[in-house]
C-alpha atoms as a PDB file:
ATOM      1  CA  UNK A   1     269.269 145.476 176.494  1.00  0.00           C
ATOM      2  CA  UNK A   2     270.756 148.881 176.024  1.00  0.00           C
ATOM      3  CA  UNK A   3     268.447 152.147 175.275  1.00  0.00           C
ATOM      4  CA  UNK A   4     269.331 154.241 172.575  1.00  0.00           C
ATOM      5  CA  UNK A   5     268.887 158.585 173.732  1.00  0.00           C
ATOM      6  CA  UNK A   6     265.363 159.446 171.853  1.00  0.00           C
ATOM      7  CA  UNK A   7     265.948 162.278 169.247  1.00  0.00           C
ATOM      8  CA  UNK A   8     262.940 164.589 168.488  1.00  0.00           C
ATOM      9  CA  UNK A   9     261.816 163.898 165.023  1.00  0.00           C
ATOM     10  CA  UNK A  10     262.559 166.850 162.766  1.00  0.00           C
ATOM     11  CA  UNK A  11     259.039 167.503 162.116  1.00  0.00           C
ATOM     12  CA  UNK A  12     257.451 168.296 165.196  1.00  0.00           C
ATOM     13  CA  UNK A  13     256.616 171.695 166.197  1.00  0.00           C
ATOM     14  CA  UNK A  14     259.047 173.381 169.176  1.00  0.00           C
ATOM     15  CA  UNK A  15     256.594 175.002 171.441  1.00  0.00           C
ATOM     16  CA  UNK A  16     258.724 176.701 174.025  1.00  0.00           C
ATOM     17  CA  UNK A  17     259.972 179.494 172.487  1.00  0.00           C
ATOM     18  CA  UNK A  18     256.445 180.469 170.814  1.00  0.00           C
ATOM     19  CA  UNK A  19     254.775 180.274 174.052  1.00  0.00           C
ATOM     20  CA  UNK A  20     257.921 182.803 175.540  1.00  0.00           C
ATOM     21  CA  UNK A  21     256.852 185.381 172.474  1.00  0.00           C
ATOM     22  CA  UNK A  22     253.141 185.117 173.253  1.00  0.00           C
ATOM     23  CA  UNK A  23     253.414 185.668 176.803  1.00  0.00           C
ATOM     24  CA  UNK A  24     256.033 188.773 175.968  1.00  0.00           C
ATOM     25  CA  UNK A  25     253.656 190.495 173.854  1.00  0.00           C
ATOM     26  CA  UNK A  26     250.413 190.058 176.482  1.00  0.00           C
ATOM     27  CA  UNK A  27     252.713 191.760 179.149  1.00  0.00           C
ATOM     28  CA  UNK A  28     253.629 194.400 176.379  1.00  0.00           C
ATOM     29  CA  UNK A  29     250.177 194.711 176.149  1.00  0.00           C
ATOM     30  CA  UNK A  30     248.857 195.471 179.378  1.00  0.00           C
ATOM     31  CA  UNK A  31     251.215 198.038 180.193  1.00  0.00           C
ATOM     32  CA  UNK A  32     250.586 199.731 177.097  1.00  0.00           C
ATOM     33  CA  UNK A  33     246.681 199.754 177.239  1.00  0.00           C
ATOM     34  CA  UNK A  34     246.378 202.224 179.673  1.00  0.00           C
ATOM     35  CA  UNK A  35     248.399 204.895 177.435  1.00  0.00           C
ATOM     36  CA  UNK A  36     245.796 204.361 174.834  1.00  0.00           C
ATOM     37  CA  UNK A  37     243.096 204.720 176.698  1.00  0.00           C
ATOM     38  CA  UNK A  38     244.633 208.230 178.234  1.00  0.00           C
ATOM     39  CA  UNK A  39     241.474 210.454 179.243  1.00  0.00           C
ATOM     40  CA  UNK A  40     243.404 213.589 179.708  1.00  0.00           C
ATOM     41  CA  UNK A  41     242.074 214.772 182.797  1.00  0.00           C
ATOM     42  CA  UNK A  42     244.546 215.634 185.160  1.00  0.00           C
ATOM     43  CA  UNK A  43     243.974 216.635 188.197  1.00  0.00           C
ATOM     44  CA  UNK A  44     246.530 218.623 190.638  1.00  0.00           C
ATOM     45  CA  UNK A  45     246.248 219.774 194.478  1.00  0.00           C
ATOM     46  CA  UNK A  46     245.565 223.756 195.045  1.00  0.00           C
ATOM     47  CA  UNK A  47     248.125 224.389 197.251  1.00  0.00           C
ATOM     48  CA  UNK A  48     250.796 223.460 194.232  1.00  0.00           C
ATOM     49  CA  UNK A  49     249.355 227.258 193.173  1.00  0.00           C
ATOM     50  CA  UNK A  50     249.541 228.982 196.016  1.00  0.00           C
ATOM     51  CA  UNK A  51     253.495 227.777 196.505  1.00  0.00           C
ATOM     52  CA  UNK A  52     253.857 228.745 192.935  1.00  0.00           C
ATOM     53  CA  UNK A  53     253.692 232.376 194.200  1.00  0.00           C
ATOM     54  CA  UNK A  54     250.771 233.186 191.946  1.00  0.00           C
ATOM     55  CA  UNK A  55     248.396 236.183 192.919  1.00  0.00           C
ATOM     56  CA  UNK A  56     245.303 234.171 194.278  1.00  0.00           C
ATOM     57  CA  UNK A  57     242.815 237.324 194.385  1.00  0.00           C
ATOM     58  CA  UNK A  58     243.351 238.214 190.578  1.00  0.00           C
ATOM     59  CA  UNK A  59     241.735 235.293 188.420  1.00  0.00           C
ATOM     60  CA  UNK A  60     238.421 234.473 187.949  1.00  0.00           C
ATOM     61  CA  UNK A  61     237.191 231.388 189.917  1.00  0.00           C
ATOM     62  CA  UNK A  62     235.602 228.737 189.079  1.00  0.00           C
ATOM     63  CA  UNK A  63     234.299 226.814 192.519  1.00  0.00           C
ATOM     64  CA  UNK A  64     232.147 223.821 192.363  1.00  0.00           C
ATOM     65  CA  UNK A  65     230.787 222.071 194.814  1.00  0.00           C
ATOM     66  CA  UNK A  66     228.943 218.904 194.891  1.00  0.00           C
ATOM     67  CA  UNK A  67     226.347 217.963 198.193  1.00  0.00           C
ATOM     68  CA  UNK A  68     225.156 214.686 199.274  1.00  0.00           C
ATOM     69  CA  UNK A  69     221.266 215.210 198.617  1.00  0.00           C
ATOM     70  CA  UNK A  70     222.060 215.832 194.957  1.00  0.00           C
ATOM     71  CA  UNK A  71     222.684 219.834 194.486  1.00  0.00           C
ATOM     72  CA  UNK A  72     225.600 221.716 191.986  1.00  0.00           C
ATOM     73  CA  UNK A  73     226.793 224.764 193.791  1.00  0.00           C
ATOM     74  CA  UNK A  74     228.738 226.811 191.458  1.00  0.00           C
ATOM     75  CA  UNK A  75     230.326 229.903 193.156  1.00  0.00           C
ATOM     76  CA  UNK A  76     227.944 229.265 196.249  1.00  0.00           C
ATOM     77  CA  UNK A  77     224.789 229.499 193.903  1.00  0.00           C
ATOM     78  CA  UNK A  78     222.923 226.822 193.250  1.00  0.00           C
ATOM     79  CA  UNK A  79     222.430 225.640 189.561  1.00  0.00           C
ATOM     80  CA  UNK A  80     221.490 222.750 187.928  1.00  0.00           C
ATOM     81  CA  UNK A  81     223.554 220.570 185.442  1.00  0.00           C
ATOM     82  CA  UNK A  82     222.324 221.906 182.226  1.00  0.00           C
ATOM     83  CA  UNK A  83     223.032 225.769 183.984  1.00  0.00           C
ATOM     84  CA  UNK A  84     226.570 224.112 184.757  1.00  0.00           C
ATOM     85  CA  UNK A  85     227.405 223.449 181.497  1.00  0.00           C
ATOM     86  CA  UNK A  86     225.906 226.873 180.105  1.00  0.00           C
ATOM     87  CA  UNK A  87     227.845 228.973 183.223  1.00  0.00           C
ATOM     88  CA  UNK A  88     231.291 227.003 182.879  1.00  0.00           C
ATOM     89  CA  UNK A  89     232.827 227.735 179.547  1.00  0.00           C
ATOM     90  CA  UNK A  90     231.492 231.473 180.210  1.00  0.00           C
ATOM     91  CA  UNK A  91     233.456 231.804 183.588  1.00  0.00           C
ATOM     92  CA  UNK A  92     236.226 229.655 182.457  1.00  0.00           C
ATOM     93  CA  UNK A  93     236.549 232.462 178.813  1.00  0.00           C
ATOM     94  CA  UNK A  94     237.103 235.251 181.932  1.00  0.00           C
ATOM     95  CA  UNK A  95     239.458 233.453 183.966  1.00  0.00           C
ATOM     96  CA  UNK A  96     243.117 233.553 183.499  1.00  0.00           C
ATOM     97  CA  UNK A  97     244.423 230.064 184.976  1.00  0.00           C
ATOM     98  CA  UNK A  98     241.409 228.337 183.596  1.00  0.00           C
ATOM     99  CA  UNK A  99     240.847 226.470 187.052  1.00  0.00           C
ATOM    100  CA  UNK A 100     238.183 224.728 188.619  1.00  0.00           C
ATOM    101  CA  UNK A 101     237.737 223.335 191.816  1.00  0.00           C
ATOM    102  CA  UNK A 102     236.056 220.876 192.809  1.00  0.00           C
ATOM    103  CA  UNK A 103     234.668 219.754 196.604  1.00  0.00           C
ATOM    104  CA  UNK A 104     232.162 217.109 197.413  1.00  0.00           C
ATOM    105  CA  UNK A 105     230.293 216.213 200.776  1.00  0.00           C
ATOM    106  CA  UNK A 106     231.377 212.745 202.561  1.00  0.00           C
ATOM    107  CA  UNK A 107     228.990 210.811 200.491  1.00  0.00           C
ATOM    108  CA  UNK A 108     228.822 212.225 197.547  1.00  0.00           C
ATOM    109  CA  UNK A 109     228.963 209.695 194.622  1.00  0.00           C
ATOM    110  CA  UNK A 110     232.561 209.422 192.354  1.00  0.00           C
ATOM    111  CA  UNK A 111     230.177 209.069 189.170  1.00  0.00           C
ATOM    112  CA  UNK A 112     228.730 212.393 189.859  1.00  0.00           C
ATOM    113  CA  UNK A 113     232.490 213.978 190.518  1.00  0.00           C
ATOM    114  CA  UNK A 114     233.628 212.244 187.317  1.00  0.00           C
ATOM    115  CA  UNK A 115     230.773 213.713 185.305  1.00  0.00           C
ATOM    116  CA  UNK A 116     231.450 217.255 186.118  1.00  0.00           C
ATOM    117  CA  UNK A 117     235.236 216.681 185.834  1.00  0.00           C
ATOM    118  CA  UNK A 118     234.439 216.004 182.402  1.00  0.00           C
ATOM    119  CA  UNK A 119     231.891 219.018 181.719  1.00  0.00           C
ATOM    120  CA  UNK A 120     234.370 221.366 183.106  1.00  0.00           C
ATOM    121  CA  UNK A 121     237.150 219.477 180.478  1.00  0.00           C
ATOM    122  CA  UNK A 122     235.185 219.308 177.456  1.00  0.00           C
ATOM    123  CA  UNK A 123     234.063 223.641 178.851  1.00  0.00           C
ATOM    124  CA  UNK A 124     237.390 224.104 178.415  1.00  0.00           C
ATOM    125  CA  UNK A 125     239.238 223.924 181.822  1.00  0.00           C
ATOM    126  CA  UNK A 126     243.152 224.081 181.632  1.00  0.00           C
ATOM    127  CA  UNK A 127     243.633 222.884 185.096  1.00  0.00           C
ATOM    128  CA  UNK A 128     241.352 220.709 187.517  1.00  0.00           C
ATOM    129  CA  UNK A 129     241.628 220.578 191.283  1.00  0.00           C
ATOM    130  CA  UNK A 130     239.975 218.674 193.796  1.00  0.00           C
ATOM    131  CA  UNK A 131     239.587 219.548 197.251  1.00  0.00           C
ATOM    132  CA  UNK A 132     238.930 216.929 200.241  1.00  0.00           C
ATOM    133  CA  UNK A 133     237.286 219.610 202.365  1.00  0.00           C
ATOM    134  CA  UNK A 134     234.644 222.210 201.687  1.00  0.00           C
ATOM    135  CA  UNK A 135     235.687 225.683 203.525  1.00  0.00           C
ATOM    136  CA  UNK A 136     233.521 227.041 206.144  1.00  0.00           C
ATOM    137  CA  UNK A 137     232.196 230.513 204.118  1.00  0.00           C
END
């Protein structure tokens, strides 16, 4: 008995290249979600500045620094969040660069460093740096 080849009726749905479309646009889509969701904070290193050859003792500055048991210390004085976001845009209008930097202690949590990333942003801060370290004064 001799088989005859079977030929796909004519009717039936081809699959194969659908499924090579669908999975082509998921990939397009997940490497172009995160250039929607762009926050615009950027944040650089402070020593980028200093090689720039800018004058570091000329511009206002705007230091913040963040300790574990909860406190804001803006400019070594102590202030609260709602003082933070009064103080900011008022330093930031005198400075020049529009900086702020940023330190934290060790355990210091990132939602706290993310929220005053953000105040300083929306206070209008050109240029955001982060520090690993606080300085001895």
């Amino acid at each position: 008995m001799r088989r005859h080849p079977v030929e796909p009726r004519r009717d039936e749905l081809i699959l194969t290249s659908l499924v090579d479309i669908a999975l082509c646009l998921v990939l397009g889509f997940l490497v172009a979600m995160p250039l929607f969701f762009e926050t615009g904070i950027f944040v650089s290193a402070p020593g980028v500045a200093r090689a720039s050859g800018g004058d570091p003792g000329t511009d206002v500055k705007a230091n913040i620094f963040l300790t574990d048991d909860g406190r804001i210390l803006l400019n070594e004085s102590e202030v609260s969040i709602e003082q933070l976001s009064d103080l900011l845009p008022k330093l930031l209008d005198r400075s020049r660069e529009r900086r702020v930097v940023v330190a934290t202690d060790d355990q210091v949590v990132y939602d706290r460093v993310m929220k005053v990333l953000d105040l300083a942003k929306q206070s209008g801060a050109a240029d955001l740096a982060l520090l690993r370290k606080r300085r001895a004064p």
